[in-house]
C-alpha atoms as a PDB file:
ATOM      1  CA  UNK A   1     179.306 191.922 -41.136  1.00  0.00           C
ATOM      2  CA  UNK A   2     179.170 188.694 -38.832  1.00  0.00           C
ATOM      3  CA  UNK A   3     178.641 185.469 -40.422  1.00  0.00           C
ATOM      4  CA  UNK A   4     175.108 184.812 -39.815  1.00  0.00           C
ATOM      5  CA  UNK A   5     174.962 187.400 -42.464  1.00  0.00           C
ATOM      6  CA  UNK A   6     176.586 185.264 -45.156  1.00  0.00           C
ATOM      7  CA  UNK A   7     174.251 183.326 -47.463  1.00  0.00           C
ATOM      8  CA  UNK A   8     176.131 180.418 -48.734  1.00  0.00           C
ATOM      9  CA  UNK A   9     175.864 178.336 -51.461  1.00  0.00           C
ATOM     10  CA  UNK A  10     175.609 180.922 -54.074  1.00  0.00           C
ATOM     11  CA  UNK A  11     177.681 180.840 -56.945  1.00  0.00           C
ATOM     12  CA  UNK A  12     178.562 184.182 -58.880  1.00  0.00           C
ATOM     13  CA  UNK A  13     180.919 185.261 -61.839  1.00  0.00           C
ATOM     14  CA  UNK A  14     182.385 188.451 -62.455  1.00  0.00           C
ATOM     15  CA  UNK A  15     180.734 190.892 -65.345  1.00  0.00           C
ATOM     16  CA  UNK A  16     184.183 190.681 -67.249  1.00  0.00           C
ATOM     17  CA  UNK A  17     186.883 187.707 -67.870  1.00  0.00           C
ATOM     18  CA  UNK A  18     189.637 190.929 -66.631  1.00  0.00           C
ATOM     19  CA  UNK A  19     187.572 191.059 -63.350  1.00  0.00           C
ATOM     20  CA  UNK A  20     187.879 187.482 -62.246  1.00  0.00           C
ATOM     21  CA  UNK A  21     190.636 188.265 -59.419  1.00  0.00           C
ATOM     22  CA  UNK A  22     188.631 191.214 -57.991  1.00  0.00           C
ATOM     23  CA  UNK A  23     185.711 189.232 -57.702  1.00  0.00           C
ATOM     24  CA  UNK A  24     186.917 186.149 -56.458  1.00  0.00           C
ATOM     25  CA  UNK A  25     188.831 188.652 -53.530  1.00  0.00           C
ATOM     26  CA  UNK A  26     184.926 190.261 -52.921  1.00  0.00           C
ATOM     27  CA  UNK A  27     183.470 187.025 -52.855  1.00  0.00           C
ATOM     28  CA  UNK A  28     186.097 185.855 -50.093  1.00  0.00           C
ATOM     29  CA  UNK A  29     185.313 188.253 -48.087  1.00  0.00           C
ATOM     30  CA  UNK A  30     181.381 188.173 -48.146  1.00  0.00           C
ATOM     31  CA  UNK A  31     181.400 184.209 -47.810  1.00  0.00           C
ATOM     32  CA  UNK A  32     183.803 184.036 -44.687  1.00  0.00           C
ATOM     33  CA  UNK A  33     181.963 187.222 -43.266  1.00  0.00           C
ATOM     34  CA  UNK A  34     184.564 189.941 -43.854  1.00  0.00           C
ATOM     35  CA  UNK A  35     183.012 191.942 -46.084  1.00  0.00           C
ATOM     36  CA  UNK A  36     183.755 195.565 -44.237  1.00  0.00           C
ATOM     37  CA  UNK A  37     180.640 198.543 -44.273  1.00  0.00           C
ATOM     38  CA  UNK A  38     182.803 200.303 -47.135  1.00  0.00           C
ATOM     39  CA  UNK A  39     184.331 198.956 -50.529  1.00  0.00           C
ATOM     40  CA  UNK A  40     186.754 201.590 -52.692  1.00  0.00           C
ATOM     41  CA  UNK A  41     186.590 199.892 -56.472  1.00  0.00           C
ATOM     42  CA  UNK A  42     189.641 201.957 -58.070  1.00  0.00           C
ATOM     43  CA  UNK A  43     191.111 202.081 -61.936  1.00  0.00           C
ATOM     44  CA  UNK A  44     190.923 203.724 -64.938  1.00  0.00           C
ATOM     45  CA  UNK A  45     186.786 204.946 -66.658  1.00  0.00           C
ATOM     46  CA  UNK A  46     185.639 201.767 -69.317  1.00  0.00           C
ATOM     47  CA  UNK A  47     186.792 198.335 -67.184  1.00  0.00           C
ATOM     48  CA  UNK A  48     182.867 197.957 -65.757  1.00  0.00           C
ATOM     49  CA  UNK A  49     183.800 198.457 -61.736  1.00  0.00           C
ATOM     50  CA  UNK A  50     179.647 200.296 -61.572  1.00  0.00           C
ATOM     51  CA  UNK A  51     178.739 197.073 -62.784  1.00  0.00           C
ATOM     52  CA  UNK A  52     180.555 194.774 -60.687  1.00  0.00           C
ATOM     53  CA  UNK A  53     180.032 196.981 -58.201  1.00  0.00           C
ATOM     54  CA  UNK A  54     176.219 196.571 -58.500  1.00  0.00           C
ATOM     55  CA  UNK A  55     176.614 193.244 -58.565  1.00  0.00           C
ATOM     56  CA  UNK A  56     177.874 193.242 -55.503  1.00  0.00           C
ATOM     57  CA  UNK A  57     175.192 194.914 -54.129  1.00  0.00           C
ATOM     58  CA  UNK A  58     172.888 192.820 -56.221  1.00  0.00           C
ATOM     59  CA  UNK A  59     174.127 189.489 -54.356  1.00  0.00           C
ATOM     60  CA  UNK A  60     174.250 191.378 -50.527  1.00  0.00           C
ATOM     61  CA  UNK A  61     170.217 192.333 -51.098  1.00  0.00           C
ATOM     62  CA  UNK A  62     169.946 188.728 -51.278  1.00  0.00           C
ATOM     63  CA  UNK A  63     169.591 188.951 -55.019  1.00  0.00           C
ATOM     64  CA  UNK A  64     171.655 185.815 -57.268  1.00  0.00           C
ATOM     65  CA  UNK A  65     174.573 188.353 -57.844  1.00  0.00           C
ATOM     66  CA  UNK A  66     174.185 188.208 -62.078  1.00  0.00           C
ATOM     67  CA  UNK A  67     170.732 189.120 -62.370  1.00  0.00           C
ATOM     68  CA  UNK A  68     169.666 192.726 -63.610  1.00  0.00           C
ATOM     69  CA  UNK A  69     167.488 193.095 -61.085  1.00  0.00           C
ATOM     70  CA  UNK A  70     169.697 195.937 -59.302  1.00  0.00           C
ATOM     71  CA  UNK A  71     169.104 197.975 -62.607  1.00  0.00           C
ATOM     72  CA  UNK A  72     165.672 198.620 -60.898  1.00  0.00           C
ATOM     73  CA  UNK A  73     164.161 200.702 -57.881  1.00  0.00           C
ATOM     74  CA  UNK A  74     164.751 198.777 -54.709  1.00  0.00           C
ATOM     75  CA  UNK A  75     164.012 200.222 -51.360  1.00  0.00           C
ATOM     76  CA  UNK A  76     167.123 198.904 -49.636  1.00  0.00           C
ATOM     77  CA  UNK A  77     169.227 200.785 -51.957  1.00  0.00           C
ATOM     78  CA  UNK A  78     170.580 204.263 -53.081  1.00  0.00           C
ATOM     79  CA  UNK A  79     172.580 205.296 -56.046  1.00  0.00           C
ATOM     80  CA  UNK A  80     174.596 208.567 -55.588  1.00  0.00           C
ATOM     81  CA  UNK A  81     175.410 210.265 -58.641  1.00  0.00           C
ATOM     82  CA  UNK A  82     176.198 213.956 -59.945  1.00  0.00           C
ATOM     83  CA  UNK A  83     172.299 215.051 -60.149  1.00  0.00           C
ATOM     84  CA  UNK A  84     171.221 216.039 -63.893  1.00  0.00           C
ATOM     85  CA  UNK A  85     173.110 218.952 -65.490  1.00  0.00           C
ATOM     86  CA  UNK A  86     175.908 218.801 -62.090  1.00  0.00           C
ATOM     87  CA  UNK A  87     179.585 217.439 -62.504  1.00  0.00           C
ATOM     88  CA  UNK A  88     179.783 217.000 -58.982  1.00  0.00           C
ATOM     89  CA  UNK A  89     177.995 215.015 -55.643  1.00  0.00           C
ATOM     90  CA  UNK A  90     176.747 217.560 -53.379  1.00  0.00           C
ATOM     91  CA  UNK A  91     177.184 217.592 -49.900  1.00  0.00           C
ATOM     92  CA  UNK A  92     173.084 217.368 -49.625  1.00  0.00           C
ATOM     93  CA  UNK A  93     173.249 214.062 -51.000  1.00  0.00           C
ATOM     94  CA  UNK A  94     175.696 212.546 -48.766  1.00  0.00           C
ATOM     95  CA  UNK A  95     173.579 214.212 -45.725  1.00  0.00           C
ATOM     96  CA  UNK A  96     170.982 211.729 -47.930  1.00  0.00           C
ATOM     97  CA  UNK A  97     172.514 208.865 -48.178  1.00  0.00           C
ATOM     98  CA  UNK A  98     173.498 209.201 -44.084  1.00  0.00           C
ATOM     99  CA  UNK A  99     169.883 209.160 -43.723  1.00  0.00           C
ATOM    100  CA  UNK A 100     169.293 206.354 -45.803  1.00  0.00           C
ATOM    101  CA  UNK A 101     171.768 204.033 -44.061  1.00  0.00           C
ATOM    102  CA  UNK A 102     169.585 205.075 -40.272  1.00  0.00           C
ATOM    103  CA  UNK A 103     166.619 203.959 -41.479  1.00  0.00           C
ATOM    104  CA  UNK A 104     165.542 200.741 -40.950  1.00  0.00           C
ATOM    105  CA  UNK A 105     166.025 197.675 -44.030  1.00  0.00           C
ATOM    106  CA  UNK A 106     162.536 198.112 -45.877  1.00  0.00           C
ATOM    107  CA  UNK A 107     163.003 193.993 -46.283  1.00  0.00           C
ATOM    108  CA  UNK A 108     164.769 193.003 -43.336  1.00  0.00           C
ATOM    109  CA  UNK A 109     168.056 192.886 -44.257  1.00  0.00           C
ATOM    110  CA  UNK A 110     171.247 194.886 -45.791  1.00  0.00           C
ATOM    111  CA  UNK A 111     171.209 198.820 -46.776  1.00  0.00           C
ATOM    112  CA  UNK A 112     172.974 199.662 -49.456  1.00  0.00           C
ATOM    113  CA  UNK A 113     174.327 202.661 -51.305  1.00  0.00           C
ATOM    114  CA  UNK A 114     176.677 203.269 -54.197  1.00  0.00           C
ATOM    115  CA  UNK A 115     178.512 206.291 -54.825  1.00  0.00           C
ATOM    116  CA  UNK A 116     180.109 206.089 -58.826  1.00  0.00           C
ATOM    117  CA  UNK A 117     182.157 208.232 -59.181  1.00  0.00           C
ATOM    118  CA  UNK A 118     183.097 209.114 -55.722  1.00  0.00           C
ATOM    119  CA  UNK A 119     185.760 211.433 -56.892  1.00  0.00           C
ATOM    120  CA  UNK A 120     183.294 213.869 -58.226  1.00  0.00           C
ATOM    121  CA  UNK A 121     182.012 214.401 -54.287  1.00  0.00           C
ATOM    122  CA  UNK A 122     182.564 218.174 -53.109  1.00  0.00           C
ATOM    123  CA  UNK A 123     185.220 218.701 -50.284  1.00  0.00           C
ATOM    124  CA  UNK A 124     182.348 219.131 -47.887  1.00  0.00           C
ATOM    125  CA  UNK A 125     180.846 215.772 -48.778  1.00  0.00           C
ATOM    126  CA  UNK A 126     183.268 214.032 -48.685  1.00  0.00           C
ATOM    127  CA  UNK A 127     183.932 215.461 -45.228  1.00  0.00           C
ATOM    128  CA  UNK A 128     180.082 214.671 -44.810  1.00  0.00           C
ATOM    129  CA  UNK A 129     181.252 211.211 -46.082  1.00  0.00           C
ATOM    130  CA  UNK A 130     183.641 210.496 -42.855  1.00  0.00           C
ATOM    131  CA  UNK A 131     180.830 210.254 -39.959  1.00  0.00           C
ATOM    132  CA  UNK A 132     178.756 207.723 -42.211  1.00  0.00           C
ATOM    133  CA  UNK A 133     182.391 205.919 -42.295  1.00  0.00           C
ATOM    134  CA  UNK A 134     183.148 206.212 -39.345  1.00  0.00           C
ATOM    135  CA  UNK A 135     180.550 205.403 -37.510  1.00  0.00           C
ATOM    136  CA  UNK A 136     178.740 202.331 -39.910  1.00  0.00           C
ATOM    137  CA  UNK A 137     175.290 200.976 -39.036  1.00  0.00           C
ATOM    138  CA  UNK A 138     175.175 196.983 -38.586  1.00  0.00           C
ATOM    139  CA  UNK A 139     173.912 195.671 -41.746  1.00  0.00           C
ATOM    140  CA  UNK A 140     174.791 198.525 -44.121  1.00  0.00           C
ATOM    141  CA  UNK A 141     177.380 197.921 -47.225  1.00  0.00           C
ATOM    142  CA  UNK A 142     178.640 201.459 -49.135  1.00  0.00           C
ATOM    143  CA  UNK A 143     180.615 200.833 -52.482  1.00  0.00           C
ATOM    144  CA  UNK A 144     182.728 203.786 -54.245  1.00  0.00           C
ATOM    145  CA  UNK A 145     184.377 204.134 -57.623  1.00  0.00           C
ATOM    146  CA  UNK A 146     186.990 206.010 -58.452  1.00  0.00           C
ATOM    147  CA  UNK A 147     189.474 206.283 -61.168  1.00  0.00           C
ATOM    148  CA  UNK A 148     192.511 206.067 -58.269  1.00  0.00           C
ATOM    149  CA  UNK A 149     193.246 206.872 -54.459  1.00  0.00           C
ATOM    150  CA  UNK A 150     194.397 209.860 -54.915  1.00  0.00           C
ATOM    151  CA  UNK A 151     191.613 211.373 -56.206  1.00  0.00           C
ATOM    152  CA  UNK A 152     190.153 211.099 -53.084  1.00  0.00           C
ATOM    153  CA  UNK A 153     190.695 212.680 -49.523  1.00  0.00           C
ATOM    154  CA  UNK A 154     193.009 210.065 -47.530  1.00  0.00           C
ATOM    155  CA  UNK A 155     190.624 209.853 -44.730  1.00  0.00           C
ATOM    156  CA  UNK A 156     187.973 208.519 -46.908  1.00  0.00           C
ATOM    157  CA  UNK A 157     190.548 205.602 -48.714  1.00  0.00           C
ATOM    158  CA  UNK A 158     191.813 204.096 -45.353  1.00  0.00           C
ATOM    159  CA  UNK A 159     188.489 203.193 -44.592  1.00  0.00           C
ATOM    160  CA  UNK A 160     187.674 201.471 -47.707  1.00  0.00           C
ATOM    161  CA  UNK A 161     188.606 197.981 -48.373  1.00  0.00           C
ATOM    162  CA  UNK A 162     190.574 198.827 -51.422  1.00  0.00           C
ATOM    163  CA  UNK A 163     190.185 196.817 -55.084  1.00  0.00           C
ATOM    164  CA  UNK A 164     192.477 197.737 -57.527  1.00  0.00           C
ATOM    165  CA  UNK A 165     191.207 197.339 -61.681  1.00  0.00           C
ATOM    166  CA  UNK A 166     193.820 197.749 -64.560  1.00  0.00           C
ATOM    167  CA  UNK A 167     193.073 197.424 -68.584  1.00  0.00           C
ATOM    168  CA  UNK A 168     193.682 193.892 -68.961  1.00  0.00           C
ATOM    169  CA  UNK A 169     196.189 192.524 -71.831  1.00  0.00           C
ATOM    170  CA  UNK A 170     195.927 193.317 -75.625  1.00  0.00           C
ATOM    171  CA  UNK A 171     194.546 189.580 -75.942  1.00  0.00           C
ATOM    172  CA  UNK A 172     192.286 189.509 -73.537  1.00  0.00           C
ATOM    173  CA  UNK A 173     190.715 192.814 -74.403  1.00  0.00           C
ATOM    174  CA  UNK A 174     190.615 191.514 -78.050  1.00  0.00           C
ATOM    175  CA  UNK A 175     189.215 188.170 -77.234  1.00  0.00           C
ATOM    176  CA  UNK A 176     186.296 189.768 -75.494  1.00  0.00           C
ATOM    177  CA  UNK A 177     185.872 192.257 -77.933  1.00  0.00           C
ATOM    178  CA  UNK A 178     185.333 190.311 -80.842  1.00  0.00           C
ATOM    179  CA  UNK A 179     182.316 188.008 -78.491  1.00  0.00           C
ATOM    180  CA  UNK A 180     180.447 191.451 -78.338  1.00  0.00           C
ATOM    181  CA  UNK A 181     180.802 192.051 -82.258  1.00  0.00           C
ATOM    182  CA  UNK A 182     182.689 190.762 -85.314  1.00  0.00           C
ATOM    183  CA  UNK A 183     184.448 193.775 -86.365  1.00  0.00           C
ATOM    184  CA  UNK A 184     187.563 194.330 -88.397  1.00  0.00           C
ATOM    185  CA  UNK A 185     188.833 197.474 -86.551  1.00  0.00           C
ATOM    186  CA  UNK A 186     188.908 196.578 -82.797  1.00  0.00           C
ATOM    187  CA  UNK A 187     192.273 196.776 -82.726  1.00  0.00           C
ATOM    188  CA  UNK A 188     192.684 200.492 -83.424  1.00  0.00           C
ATOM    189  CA  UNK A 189     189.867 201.078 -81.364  1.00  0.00           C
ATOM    190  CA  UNK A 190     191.121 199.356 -78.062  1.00  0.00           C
ATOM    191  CA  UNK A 191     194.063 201.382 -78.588  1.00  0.00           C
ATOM    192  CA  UNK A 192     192.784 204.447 -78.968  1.00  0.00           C
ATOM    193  CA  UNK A 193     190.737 203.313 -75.654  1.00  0.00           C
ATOM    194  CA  UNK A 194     193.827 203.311 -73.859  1.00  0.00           C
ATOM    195  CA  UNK A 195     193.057 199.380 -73.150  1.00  0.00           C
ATOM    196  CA  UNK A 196     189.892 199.979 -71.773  1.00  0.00           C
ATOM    197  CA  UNK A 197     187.503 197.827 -73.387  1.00  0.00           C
ATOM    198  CA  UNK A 198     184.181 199.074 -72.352  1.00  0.00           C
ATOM    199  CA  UNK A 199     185.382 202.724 -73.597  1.00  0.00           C
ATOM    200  CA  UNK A 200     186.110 200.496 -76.947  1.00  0.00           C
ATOM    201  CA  UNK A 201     182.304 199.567 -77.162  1.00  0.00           C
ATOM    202  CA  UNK A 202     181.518 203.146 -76.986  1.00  0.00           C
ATOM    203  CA  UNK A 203     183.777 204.314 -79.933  1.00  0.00           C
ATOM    204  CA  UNK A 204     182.462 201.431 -81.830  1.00  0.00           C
ATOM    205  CA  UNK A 205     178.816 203.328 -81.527  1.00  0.00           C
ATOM    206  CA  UNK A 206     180.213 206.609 -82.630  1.00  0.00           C
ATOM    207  CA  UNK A 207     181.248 207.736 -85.832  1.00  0.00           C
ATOM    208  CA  UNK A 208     184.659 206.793 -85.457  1.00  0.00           C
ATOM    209  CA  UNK A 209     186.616 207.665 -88.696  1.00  0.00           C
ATOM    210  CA  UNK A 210     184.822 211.172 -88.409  1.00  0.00           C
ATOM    211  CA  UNK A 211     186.287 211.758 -85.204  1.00  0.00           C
ATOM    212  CA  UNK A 212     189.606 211.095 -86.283  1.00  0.00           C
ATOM    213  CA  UNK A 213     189.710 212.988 -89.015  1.00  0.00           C
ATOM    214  CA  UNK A 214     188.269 216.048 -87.086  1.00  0.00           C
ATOM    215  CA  UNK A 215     190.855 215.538 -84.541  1.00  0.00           C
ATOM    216  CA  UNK A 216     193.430 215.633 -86.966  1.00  0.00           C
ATOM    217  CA  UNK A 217     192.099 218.088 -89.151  1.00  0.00           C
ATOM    218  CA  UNK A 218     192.720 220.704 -85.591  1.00  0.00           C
ATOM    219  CA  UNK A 219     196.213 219.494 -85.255  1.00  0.00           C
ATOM    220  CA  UNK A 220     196.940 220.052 -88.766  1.00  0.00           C
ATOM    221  CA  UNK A 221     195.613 223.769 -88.672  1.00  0.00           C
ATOM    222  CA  UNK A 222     198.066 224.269 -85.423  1.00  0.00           C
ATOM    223  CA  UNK A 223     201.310 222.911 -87.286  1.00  0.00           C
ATOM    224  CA  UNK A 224     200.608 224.851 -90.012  1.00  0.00           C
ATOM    225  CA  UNK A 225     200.529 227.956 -88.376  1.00  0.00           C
ATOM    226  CA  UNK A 226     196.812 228.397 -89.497  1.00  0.00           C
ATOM    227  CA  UNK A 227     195.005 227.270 -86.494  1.00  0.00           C
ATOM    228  CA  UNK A 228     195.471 228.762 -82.488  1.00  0.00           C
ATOM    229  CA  UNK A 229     196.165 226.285 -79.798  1.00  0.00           C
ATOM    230  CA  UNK A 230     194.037 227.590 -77.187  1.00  0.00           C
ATOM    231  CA  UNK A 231     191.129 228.212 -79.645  1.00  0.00           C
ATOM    232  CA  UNK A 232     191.677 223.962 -80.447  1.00  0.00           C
ATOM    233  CA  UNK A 233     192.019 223.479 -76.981  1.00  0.00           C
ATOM    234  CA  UNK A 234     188.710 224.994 -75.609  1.00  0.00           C
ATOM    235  CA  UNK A 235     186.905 223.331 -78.668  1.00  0.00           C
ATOM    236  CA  UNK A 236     188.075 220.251 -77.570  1.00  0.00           C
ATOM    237  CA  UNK A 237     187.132 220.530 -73.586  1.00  0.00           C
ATOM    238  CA  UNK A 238     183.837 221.281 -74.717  1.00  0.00           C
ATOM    239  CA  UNK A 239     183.641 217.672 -76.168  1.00  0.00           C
ATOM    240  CA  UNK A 240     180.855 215.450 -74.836  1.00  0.00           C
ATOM    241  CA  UNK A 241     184.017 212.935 -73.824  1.00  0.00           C
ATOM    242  CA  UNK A 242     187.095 214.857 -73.873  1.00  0.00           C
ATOM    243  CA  UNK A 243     189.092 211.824 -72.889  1.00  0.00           C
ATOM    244  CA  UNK A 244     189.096 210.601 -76.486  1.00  0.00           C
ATOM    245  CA  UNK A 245     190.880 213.640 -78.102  1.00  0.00           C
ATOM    246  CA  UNK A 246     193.782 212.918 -75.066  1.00  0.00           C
ATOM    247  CA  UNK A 247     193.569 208.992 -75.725  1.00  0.00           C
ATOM    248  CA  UNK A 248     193.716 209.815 -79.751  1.00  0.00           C
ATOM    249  CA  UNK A 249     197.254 212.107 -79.344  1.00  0.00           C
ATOM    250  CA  UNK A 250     198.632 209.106 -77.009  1.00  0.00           C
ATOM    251  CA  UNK A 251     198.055 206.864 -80.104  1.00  0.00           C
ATOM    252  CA  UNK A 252     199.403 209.108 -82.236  1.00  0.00           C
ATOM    253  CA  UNK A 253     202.679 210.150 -80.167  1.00  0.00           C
ATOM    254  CA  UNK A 254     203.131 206.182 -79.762  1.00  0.00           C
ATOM    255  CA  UNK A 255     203.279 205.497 -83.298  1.00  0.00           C
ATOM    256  CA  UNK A 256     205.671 208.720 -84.067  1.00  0.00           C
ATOM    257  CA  UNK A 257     207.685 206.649 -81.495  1.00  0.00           C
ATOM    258  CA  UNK A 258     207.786 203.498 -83.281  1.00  0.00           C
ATOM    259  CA  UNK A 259     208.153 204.866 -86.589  1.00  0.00           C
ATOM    260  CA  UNK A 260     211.048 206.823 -85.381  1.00  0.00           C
ATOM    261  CA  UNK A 261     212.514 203.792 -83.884  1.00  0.00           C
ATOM    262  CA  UNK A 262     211.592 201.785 -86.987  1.00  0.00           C
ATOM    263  CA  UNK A 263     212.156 204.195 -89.584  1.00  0.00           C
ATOM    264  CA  UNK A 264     208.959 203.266 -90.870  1.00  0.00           C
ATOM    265  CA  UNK A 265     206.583 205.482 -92.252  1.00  0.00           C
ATOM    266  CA  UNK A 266     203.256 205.730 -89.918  1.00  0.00           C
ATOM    267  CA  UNK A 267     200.441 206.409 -92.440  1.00  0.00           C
ATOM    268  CA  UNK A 268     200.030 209.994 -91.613  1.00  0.00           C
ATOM    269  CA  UNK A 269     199.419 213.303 -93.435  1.00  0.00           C
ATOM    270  CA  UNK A 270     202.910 214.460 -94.630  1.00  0.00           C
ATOM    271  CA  UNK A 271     202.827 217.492 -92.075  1.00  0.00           C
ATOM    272  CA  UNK A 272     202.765 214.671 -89.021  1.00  0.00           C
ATOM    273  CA  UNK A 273     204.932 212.703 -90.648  1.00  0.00           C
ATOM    274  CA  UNK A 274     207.734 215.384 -91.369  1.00  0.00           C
ATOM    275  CA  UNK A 275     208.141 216.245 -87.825  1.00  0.00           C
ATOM    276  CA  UNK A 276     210.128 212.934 -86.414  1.00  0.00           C
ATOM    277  CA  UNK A 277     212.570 213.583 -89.247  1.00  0.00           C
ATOM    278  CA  UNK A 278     213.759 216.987 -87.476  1.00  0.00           C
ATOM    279  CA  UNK A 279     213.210 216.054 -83.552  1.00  0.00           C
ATOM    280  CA  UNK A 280     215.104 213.638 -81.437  1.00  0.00           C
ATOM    281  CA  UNK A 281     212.965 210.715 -80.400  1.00  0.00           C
ATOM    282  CA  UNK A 282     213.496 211.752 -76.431  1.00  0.00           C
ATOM    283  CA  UNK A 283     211.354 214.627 -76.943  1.00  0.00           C
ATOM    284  CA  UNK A 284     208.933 212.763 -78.308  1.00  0.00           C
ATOM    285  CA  UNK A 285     208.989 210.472 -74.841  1.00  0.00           C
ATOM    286  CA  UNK A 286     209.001 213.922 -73.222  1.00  0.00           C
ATOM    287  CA  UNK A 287     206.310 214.432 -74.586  1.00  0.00           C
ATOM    288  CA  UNK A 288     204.506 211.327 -74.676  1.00  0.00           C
ATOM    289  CA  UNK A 289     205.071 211.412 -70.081  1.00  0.00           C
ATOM    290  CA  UNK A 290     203.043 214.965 -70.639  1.00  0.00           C
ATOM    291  CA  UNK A 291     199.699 212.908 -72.409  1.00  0.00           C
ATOM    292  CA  UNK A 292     199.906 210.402 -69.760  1.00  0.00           C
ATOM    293  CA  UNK A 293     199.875 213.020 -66.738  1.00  0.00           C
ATOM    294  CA  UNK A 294     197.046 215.059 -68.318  1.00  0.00           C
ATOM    295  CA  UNK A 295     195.355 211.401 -69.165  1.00  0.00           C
ATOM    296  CA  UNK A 296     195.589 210.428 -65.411  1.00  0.00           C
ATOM    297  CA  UNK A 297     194.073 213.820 -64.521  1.00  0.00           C
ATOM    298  CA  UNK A 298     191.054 213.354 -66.668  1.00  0.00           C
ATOM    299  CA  UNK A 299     188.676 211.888 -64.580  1.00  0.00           C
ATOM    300  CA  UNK A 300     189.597 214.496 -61.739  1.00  0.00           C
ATOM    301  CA  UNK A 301     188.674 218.244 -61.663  1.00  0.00           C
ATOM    302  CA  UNK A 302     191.497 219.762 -63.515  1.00  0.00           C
ATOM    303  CA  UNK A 303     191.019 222.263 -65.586  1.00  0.00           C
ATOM    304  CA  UNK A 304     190.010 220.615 -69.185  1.00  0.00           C
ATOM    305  CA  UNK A 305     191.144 223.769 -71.133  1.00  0.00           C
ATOM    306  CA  UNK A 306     194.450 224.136 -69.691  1.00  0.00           C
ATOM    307  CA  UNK A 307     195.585 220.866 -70.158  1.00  0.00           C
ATOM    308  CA  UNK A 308     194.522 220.695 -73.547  1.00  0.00           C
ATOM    309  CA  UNK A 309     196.278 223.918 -74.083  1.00  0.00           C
ATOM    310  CA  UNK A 310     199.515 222.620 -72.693  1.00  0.00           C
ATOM    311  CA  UNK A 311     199.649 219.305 -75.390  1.00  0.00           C
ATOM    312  CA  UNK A 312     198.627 221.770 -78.097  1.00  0.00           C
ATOM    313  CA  UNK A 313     200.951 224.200 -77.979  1.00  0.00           C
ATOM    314  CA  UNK A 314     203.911 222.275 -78.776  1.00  0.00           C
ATOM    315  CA  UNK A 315     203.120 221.028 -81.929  1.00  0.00           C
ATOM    316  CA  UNK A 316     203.193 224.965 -83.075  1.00  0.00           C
ATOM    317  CA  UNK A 317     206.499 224.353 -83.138  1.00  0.00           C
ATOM    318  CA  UNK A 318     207.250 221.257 -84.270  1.00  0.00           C
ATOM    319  CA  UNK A 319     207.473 219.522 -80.631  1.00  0.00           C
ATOM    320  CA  UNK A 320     211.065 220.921 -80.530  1.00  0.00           C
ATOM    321  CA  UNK A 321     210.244 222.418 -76.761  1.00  0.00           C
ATOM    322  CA  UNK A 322     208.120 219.506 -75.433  1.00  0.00           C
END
């Protein structure tokens, strides 16, 4: 992008207070003219990078850059998403969105395309991906979002400028909670969010305290010998958000942690609570690494089931194995 391309003078703030560094770096680089054809937004699902990300796109369509106006139709632009009742972008729509970035601007000025998530793109679109990379049009500005790099092909990263998101501090996430809504239980919430706040909001507009108790109503039945593992498990990957039931046995394997540590009790139904007194706390942190690997895999296309299978199966016997 050369500089003649920069508007000036216009003054922007990021969606979120944890996006402020992020923003300021984008903002750098569009003001001095840097601002490369392709921008890779990585970090974990609930931080808001599709919304910064739009405003970005918002501010290079020579909108104000805080405005909702990008939540519209606008000529000059093209989401790419999973289409309805797909998980994943099909090659097709890449071969779309090349198209889209040849034709000429409908108002004279920048193309632009988002792809959220990227890492949901087939192997053959995101091979379909590299030309449009490759070979950029002038006045053209592609953004991606993805939960990490290496959930997608390499090819496609090194020609990203890359902005990195992480769940921003306990305080922070709290702070901004309790602006939304005055609630008494954000706390447990944020946690069981893994940090993410925006993923917080959305438990707050479920039936939270249901959920739990469903969640550990299944794990109950599977310590008790009365409920199967993989029958648990492919309940649970058929859960409109499947990332909760992970994010609610990271909670759970934390505060065995602490209350082993502690020797306090943890507020849990007697069968939970009888298991740190017979296993050694490092198989609980054995355990706990296993959550976190299937957590990071989430957002990518591993298989649901499986995974959910392989945290279940454990507590059959008492974690002794994990």
């Amino acid at each position: 992008m050369s500089t003649a391309d920069v508007k000036t003078g216009t003054t922007t703030e990021a969606p979120y207070p944890w996006q402020h560094s992020q923003w300021a770096q984008l903002m750098d680089a569009w003001q001095a003219g840097r601002l490369p054809h392709a921008v890779l937004l990585l970090g974990p699902a609930g931080l808001g990078k599709e919304l910064l990300a739009r405003r970005l796109i918002d501010l290079v369509l020579g909108g104000k850059g805080n405005s909702q106006r990008f939540a519209g139709a606008h000529p000059d632009f093209l989401p790419v998403v999973p289409a309805e009742g797909k998980t994943a972008i099909a090659v097709e729509q890449i071969r779309e969105l090349g198209e889209h970035f040849s034709l000429k601007s409908h108002q004279g000025g920048f193309k632009c395309a988002l792809i959220s998530p990227a890492h949901r793109m087939t192997t053959n679109a995101a091979n379909s991906l590299l030309k449009t990379l490759e070979e950029p049009a002038g006045s053209t500005l592609l953004v991606l979002t993805s939960p990490s790099g290496s959930a997608l092909p390499a090819t496609v990263v090194s020609r990203c400028l890359r902005t990195r998101f992480s769940t921003p501090s306990r305080e922070t996430g709290l702070d901004w909670l309790r602006s939304v809504e005055s609630r008494d239980d954000w706390e447990p919430l944020l946690e069981f969010a893994s940090g993410a706040p925006l993923r917080a909001c959305e438990l707050a507009q479920e039936d939270f305290t249901d959920l739990e108790k469903g969640i550990t109503r299944d794990l109950l039945t599977i310590i008790g010998q009365s409920g199967e593992p993989a029958q648990v498990a492919a309940r649970w990957s058929r859960a409109a958000a499947p990332q909760l039931y992970v994010g609610w046995l990271r909670s759970l394997t934390c505060g065995l942690i602490r209350s082993k540590s502690s020797s306090m009790p943890l507020g849990q139904p007697f069968e939970i609570e009888k298991i740190i007194k017979n296993i050694d706390i490092r198989s609980l942190y054995k355990y706990l690494d296993e959550v976190y690997l299937v957590t990071a895999g989430m957002d990518t296309s591993m298989n649901t089931q499986l995974a959910f299978e392989s945290l279940l199966i454990p507590w059959s016997h008492g974690l002794e194995n994990s």
